[in-house]
C-alpha atoms as a PDB file:
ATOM      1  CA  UNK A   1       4.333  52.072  20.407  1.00  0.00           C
ATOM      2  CA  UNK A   2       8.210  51.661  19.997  1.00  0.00           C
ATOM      3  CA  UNK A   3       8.609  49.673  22.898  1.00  0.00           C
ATOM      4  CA  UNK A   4       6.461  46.759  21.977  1.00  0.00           C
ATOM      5  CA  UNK A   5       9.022  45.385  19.299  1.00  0.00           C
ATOM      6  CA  UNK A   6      12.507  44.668  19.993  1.00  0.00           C
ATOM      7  CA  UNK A   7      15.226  45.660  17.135  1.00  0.00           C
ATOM      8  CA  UNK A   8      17.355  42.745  15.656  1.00  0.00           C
ATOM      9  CA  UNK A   9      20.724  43.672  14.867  1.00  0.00           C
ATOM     10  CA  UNK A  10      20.994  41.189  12.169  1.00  0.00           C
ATOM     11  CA  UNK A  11      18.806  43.787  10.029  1.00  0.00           C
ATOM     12  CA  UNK A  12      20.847  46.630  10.832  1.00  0.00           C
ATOM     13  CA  UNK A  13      17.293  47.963  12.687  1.00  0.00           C
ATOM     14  CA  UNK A  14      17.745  51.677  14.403  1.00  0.00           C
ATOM     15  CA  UNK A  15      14.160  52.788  14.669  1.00  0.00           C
ATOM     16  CA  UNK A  16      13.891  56.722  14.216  1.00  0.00           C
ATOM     17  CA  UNK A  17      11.190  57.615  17.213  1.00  0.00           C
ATOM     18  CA  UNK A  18      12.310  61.781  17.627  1.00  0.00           C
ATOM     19  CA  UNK A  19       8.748  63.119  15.965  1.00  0.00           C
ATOM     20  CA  UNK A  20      10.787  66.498  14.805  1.00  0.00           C
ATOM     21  CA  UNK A  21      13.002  64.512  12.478  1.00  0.00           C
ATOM     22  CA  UNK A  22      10.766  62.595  11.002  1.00  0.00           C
ATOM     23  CA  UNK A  23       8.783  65.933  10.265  1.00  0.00           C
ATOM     24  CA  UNK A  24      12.288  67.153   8.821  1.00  0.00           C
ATOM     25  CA  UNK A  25      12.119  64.341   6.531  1.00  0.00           C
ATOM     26  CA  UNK A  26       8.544  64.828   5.255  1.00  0.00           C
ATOM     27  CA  UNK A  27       9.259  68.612   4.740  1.00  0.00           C
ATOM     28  CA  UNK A  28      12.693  68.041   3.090  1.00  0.00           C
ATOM     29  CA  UNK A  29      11.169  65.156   0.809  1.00  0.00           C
ATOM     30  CA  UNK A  30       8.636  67.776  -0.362  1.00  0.00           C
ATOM     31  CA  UNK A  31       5.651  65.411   0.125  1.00  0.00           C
ATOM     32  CA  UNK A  32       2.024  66.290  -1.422  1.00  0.00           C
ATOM     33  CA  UNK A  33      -1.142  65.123  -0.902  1.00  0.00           C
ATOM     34  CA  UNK A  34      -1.156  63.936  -4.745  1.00  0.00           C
ATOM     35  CA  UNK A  35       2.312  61.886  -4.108  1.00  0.00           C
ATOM     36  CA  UNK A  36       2.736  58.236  -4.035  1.00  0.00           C
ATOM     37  CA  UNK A  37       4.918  57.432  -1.465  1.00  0.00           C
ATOM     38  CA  UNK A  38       7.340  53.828  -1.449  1.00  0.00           C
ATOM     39  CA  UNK A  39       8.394  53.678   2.023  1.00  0.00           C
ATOM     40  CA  UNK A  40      11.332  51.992   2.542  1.00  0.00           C
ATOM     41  CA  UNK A  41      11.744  49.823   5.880  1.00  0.00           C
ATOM     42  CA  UNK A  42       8.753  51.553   8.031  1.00  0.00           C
ATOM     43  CA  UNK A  43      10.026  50.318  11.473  1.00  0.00           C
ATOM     44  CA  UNK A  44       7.560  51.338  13.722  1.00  0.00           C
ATOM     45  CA  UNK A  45       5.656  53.866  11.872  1.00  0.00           C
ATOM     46  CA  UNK A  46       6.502  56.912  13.224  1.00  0.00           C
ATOM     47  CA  UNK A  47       7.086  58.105   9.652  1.00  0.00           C
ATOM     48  CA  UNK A  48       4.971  56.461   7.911  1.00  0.00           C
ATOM     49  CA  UNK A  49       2.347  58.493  10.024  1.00  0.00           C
ATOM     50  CA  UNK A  50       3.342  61.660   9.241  1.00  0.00           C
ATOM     51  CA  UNK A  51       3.223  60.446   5.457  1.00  0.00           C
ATOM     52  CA  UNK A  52       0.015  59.200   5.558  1.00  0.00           C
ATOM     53  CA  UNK A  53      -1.244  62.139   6.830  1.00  0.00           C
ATOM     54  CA  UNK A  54       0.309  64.442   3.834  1.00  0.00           C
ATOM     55  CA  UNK A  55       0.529  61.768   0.784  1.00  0.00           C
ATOM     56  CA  UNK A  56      -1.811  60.402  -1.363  1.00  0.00           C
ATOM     57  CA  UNK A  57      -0.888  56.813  -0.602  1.00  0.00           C
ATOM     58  CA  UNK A  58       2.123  54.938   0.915  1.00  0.00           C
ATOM     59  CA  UNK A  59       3.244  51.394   0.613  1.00  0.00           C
ATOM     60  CA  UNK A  60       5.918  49.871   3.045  1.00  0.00           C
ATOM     61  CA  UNK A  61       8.321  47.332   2.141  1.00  0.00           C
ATOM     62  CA  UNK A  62       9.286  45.556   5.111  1.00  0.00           C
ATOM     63  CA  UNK A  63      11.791  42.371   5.424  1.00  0.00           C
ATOM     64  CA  UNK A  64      10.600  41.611   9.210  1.00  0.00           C
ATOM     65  CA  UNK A  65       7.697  39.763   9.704  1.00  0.00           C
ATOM     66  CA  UNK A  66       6.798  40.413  12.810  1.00  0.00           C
ATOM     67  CA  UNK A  67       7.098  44.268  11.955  1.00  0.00           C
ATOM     68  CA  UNK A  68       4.671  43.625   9.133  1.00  0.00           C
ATOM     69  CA  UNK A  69       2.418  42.523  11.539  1.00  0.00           C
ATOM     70  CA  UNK A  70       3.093  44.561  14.355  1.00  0.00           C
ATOM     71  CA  UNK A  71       2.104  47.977  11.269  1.00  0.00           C
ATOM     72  CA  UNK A  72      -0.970  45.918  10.591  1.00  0.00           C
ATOM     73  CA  UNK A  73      -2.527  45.998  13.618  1.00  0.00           C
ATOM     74  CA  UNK A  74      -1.530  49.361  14.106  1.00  0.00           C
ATOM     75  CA  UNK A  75      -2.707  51.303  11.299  1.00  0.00           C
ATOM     76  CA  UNK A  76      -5.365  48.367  10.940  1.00  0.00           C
ATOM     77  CA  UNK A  77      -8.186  50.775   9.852  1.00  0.00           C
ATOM     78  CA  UNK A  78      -5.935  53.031   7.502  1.00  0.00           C
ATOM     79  CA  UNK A  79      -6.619  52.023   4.137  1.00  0.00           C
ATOM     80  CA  UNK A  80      -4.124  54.207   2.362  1.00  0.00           C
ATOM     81  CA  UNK A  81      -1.481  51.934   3.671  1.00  0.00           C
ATOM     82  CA  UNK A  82      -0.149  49.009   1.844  1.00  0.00           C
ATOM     83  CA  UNK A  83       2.525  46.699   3.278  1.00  0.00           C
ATOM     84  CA  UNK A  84       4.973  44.322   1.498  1.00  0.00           C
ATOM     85  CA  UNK A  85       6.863  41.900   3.377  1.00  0.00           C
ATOM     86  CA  UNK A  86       9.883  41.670   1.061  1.00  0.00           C
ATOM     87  CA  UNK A  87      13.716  42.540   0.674  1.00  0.00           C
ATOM     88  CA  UNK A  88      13.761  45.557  -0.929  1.00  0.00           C
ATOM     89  CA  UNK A  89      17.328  44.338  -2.660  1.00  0.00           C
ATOM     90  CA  UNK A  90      15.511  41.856  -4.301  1.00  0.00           C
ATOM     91  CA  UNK A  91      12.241  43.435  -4.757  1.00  0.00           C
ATOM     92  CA  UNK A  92      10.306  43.421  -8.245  1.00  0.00           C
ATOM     93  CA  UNK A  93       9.698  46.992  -8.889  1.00  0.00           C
ATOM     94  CA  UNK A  94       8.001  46.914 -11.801  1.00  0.00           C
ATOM     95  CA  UNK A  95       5.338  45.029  -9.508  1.00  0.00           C
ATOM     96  CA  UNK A  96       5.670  47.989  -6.721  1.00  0.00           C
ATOM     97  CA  UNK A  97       5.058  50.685  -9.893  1.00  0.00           C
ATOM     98  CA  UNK A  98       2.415  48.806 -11.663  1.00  0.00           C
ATOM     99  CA  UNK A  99       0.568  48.238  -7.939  1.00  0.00           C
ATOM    100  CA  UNK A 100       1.042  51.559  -7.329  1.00  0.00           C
ATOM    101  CA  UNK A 101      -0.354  53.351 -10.923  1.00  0.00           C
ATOM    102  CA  UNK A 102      -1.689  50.354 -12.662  1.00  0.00           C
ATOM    103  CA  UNK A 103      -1.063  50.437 -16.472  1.00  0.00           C
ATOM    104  CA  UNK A 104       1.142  52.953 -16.120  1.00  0.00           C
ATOM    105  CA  UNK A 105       4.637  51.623 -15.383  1.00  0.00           C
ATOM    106  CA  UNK A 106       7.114  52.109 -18.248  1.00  0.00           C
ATOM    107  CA  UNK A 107      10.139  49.996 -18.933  1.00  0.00           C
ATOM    108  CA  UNK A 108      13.740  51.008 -17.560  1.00  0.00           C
ATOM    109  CA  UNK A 109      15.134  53.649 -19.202  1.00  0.00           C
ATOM    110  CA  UNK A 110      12.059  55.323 -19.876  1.00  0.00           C
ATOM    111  CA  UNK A 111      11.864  59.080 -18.264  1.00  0.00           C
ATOM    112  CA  UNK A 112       8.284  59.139 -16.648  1.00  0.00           C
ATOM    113  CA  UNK A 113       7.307  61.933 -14.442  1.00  0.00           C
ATOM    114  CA  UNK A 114       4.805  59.917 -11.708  1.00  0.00           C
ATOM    115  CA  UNK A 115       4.150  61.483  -8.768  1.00  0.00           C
ATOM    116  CA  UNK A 116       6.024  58.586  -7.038  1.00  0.00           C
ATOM    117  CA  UNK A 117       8.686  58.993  -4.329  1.00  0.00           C
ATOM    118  CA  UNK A 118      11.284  56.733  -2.388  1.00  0.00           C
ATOM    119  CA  UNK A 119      11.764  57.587   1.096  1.00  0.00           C
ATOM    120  CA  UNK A 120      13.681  55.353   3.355  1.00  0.00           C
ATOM    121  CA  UNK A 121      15.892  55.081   7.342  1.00  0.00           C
ATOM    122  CA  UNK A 122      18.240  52.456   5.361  1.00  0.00           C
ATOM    123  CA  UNK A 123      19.370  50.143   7.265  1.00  0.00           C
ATOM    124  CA  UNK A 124      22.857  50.540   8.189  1.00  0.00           C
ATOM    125  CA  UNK A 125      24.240  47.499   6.745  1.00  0.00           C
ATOM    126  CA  UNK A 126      22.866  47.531   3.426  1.00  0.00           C
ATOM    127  CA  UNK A 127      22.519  51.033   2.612  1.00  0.00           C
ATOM    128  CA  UNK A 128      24.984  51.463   0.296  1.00  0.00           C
ATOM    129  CA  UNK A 129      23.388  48.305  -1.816  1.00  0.00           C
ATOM    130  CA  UNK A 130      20.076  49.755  -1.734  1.00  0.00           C
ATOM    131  CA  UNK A 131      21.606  53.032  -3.216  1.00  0.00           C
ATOM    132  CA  UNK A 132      23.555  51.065  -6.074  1.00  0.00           C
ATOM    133  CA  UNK A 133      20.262  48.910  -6.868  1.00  0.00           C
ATOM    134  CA  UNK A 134      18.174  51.836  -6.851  1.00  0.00           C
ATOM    135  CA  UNK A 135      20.582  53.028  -9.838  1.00  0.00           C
ATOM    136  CA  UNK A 136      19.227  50.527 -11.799  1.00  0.00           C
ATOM    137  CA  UNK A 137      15.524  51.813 -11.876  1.00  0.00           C
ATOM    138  CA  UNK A 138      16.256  55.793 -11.369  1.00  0.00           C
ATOM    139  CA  UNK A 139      13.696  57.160 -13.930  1.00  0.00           C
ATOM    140  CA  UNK A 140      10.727  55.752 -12.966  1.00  0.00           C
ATOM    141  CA  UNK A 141      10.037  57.790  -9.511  1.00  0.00           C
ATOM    142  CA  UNK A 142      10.441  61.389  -8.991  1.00  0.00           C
ATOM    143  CA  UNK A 143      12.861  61.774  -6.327  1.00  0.00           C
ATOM    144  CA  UNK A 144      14.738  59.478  -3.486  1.00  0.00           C
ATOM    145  CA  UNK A 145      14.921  60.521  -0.144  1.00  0.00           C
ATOM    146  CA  UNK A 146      17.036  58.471   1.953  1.00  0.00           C
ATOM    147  CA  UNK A 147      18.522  58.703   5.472  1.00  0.00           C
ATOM    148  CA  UNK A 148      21.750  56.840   5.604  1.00  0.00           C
ATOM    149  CA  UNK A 149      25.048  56.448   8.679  1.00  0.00           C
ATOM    150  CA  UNK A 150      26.562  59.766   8.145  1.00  0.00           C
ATOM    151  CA  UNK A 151      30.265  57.900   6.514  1.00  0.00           C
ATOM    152  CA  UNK A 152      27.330  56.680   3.408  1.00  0.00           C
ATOM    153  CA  UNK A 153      26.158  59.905   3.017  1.00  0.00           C
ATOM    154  CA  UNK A 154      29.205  62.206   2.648  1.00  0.00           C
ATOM    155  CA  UNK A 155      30.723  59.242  -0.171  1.00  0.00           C
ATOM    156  CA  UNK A 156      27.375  60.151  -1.971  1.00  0.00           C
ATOM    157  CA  UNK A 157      27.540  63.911  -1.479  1.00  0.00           C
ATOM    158  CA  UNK A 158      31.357  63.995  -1.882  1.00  0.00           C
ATOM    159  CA  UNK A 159      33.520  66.360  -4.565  1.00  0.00           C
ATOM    160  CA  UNK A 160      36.482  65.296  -6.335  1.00  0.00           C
ATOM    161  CA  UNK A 161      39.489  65.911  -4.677  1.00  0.00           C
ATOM    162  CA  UNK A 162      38.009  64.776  -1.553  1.00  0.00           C
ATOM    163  CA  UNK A 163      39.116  61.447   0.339  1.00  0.00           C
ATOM    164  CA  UNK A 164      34.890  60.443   0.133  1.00  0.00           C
ATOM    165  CA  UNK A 165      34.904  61.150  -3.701  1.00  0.00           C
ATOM    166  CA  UNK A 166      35.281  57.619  -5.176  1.00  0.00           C
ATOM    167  CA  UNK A 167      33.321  54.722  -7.180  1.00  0.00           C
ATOM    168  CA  UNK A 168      29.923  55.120  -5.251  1.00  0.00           C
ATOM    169  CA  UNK A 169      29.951  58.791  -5.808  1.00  0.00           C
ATOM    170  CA  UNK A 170      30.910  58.894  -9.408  1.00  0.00           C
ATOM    171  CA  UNK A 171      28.055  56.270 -10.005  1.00  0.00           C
ATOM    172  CA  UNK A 172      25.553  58.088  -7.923  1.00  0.00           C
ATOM    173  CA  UNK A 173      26.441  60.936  -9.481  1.00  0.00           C
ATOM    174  CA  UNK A 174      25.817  59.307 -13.116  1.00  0.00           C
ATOM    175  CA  UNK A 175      22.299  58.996 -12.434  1.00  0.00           C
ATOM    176  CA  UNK A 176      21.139  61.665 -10.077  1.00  0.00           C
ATOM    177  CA  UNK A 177      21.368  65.337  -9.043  1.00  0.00           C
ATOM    178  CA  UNK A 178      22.343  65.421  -5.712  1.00  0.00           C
ATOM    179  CA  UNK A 179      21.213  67.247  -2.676  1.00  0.00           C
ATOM    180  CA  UNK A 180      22.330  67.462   0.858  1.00  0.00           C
ATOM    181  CA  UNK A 181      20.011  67.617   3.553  1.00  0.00           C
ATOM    182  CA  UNK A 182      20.440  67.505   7.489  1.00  0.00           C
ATOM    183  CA  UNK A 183      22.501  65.264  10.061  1.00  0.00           C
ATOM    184  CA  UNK A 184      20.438  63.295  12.808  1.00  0.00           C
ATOM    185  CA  UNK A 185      22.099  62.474  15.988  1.00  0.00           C
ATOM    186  CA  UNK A 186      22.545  59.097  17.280  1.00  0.00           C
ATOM    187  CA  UNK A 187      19.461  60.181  20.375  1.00  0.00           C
ATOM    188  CA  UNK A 188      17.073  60.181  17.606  1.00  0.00           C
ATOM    189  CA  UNK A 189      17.097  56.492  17.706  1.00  0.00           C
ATOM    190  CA  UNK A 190      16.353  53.580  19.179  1.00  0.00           C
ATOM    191  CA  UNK A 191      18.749  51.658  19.560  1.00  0.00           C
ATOM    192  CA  UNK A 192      21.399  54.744  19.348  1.00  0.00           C
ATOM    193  CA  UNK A 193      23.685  53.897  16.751  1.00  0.00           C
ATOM    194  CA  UNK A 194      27.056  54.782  17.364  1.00  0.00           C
ATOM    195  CA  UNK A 195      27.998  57.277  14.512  1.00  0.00           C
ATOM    196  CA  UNK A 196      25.639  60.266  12.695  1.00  0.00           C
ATOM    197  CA  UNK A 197      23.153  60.009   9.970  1.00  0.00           C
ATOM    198  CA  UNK A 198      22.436  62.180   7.476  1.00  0.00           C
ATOM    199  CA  UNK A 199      19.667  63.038   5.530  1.00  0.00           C
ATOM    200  CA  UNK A 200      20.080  63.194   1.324  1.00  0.00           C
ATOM    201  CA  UNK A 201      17.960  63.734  -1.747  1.00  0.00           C
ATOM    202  CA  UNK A 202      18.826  62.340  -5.184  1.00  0.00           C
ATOM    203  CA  UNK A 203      16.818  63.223  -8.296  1.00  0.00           C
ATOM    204  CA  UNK A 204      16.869  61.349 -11.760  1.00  0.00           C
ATOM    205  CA  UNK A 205      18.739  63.800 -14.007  1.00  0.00           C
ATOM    206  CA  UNK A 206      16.684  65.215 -16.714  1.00  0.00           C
ATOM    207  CA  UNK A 207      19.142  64.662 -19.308  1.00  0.00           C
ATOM    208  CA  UNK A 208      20.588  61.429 -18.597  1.00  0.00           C
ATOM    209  CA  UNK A 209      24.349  60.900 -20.526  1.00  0.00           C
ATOM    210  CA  UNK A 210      23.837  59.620 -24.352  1.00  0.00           C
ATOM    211  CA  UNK A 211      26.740  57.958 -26.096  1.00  0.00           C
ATOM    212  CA  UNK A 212      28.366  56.266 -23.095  1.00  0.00           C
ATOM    213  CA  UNK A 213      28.971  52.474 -22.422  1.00  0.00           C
ATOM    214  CA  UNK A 214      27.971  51.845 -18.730  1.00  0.00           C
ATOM    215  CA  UNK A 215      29.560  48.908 -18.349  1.00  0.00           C
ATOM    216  CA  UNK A 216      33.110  50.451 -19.440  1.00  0.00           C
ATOM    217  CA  UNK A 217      32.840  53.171 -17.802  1.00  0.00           C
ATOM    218  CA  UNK A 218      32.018  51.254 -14.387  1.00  0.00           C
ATOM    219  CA  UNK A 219      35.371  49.391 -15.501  1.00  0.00           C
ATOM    220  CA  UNK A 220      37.147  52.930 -15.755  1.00  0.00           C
ATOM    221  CA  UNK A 221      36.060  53.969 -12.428  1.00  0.00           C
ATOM    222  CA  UNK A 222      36.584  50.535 -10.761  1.00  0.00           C
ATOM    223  CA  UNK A 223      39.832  50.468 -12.199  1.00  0.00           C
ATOM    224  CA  UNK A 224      40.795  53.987 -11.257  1.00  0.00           C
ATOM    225  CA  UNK A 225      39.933  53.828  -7.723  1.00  0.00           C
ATOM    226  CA  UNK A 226      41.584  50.145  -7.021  1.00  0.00           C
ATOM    227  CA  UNK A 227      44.678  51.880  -5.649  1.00  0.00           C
ATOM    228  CA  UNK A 228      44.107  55.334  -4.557  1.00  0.00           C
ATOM    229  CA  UNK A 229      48.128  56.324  -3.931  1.00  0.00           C
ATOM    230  CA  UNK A 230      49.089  55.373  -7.835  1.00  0.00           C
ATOM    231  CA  UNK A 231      48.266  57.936 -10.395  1.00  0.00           C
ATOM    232  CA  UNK A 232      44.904  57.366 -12.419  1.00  0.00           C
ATOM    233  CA  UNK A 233      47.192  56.796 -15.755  1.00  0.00           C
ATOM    234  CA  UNK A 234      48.961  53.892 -13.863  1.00  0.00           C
ATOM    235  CA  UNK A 235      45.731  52.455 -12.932  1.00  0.00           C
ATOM    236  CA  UNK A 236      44.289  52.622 -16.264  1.00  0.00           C
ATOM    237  CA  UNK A 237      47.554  50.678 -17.533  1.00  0.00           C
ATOM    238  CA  UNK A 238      45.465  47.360 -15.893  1.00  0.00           C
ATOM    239  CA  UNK A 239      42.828  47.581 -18.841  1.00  0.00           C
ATOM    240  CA  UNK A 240      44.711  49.929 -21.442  1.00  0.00           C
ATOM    241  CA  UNK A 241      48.143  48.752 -21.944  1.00  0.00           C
ATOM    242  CA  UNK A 242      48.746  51.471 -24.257  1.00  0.00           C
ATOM    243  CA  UNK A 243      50.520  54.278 -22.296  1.00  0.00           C
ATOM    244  CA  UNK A 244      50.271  56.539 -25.654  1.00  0.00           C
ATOM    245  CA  UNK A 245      46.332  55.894 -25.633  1.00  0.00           C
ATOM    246  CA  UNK A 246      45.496  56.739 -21.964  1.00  0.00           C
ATOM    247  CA  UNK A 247      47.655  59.846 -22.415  1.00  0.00           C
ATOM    248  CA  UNK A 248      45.745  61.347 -25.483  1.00  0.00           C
ATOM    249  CA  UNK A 249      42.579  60.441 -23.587  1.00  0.00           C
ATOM    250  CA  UNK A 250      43.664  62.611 -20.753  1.00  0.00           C
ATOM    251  CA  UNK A 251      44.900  65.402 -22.898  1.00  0.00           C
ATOM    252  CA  UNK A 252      41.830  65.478 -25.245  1.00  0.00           C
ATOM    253  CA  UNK A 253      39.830  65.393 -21.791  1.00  0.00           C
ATOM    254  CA  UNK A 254      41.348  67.916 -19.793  1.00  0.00           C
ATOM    255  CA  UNK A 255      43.323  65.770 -17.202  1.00  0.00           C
ATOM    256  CA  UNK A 256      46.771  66.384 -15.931  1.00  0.00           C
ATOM    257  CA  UNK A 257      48.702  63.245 -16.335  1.00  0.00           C
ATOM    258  CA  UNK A 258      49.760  63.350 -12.659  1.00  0.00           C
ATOM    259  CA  UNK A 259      46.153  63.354 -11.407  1.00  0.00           C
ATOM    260  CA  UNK A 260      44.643  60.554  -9.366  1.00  0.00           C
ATOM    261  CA  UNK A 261      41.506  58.892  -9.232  1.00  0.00           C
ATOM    262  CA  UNK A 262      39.962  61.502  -6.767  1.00  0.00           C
ATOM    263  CA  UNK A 263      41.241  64.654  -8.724  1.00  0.00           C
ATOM    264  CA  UNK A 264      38.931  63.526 -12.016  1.00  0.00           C
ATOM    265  CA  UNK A 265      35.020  64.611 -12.023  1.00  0.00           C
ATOM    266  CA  UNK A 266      32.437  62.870 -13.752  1.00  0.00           C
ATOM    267  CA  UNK A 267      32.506  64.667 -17.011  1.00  0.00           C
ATOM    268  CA  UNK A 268      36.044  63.670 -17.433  1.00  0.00           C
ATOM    269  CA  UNK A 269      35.661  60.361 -16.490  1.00  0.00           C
ATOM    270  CA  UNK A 270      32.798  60.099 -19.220  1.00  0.00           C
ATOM    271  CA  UNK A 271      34.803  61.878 -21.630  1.00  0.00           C
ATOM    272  CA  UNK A 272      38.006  58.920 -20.927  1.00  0.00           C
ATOM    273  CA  UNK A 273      35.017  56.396 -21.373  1.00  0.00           C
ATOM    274  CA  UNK A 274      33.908  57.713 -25.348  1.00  0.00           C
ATOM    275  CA  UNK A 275      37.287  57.870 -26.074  1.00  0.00           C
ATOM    276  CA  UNK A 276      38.568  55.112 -24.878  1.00  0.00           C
ATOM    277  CA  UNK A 277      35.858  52.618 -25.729  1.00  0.00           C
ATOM    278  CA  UNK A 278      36.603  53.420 -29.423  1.00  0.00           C
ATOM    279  CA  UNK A 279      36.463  50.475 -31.602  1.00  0.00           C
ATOM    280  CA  UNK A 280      39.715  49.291 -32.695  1.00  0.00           C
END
């Protein structure tokens, strides 16, 4: 089946043809024959096989054209299968939900508990703006599954004090529990990429953060991982000019006023947010 389409590098394309890893995926994703399943990027439909055969129903958003077709003719008589030919960083999702579950979509923000899951072979080039968009409409689906170049996937996964741990973490981290799954080697592919992936789960937290300003504390974390060598109280100095002020938001925080950017987790960097986004 694989050989009948040709990738195109422009879409960062690596179709995932090993059958054992794309069981892998289905097991790790925990898929149930009551699950909804978004599918991003099907490629040639080696997974979206497998996830036909477990899930209740899969749609497939797909930017190629002639992949769309090329997925229509071959799972032409499989009406559990719905395909999309769109950009998934663009992509309406309120209009993938309500297609999905009719009626029962719920605005952003809201914590629903659909039996709806992303699972997706990212494309290389844009994975890390698919991850940051899907941010952005967390609660309504149960889990994420993605499988990412392994370099994405360890800035997700990453700890403070590591040299991964920085803005993409501390955002992903935000608005998901995180969960590590398994590498896939470059032979799994086709083309072979030249580096790893890895395998990752992330999970709406169930008790998302109250009381915080997202928009200053993407400015905190921004600002605090411009320049990685300076100290995190020299960074701040760019948006709080008051030395005293950052100082009495580290101390009333727990931070050392030495530390950098990478040695501050997120419940610190939340707690410099409230109390620095005080009103005057």
């Amino acid at each position: 089946m694989v050989n009948t389409i040709q990738p195109k590098k422009p879409l960062g394309q690596h179709f995932l043809t090993e059958p054992a890893y794309c069981k892998r995926i289905v097991h790790f994703a925990a898929v149930r024959s009551d699950d909804f399943i978004v599918e991003i990027g099907p490629g040639t439909g080696k997974l979206t096989q497998l996830l036909l055969e477990r899930a209740n129903r899969v749609l497939g958003i797909e930017i190629d054209p002639e992949m769309v077709d090329f997925l229509q003719a071959t799972f032409a008589e499989q009406s559990r299968l719905e395909l999309i030919e769109s950009d998934v960083l663009t992509q309406n999702w309120s209009e993938i939900m309500d297609r999905i579950l009719p009626g029962q979509f719920l605005t952003a923000g809201q914590k629903q508990n659909l039996p709806v899951k992303v699972i997706g072979n990212l494309p290389y080039n844009i994975s890390t703006r698919i991850i940051k968009r899907m941010t952005r409409i967390e609660y309504r689906f149960h889990s994420y599954t993605f499988m990412t170049q392994k370099e994405v996937a360890e800035r997700v996964l990453a700890n403070p004090g590591s040299k991964d741990y920085g803005f993409l973490t501390l955002v992903v981290d935000f608005h998901f529990d995180r969960q590590a799954g398994f590498d896939v080697p470059p032979g799994a592919f086709r083309p072979m990429p030249k580096v790893d992936s890895h395998v990752f789960q992330l999970t709406p937290r169930t008790s998302p953060f109250s009381n915080i300003d997202y928009e200053f504390f993407l400015k905190i974390i921004s600002t605090a991982f411009r320049h990685r060598r300076k100290t995190l109280r020299n960074n701040l100095i760019r948006i709080v000019p008051d030395t005293k002020l950052i100082l009495a938001a580290f101390s009333r925080c727990g931070i050392s006023e030495k530390a950098r950017a990478e040695d501050v987790n997120l419940e610190q960097y939340l707690c410099m947010t409230r109390v620095l986004c005080l009103p005057a």
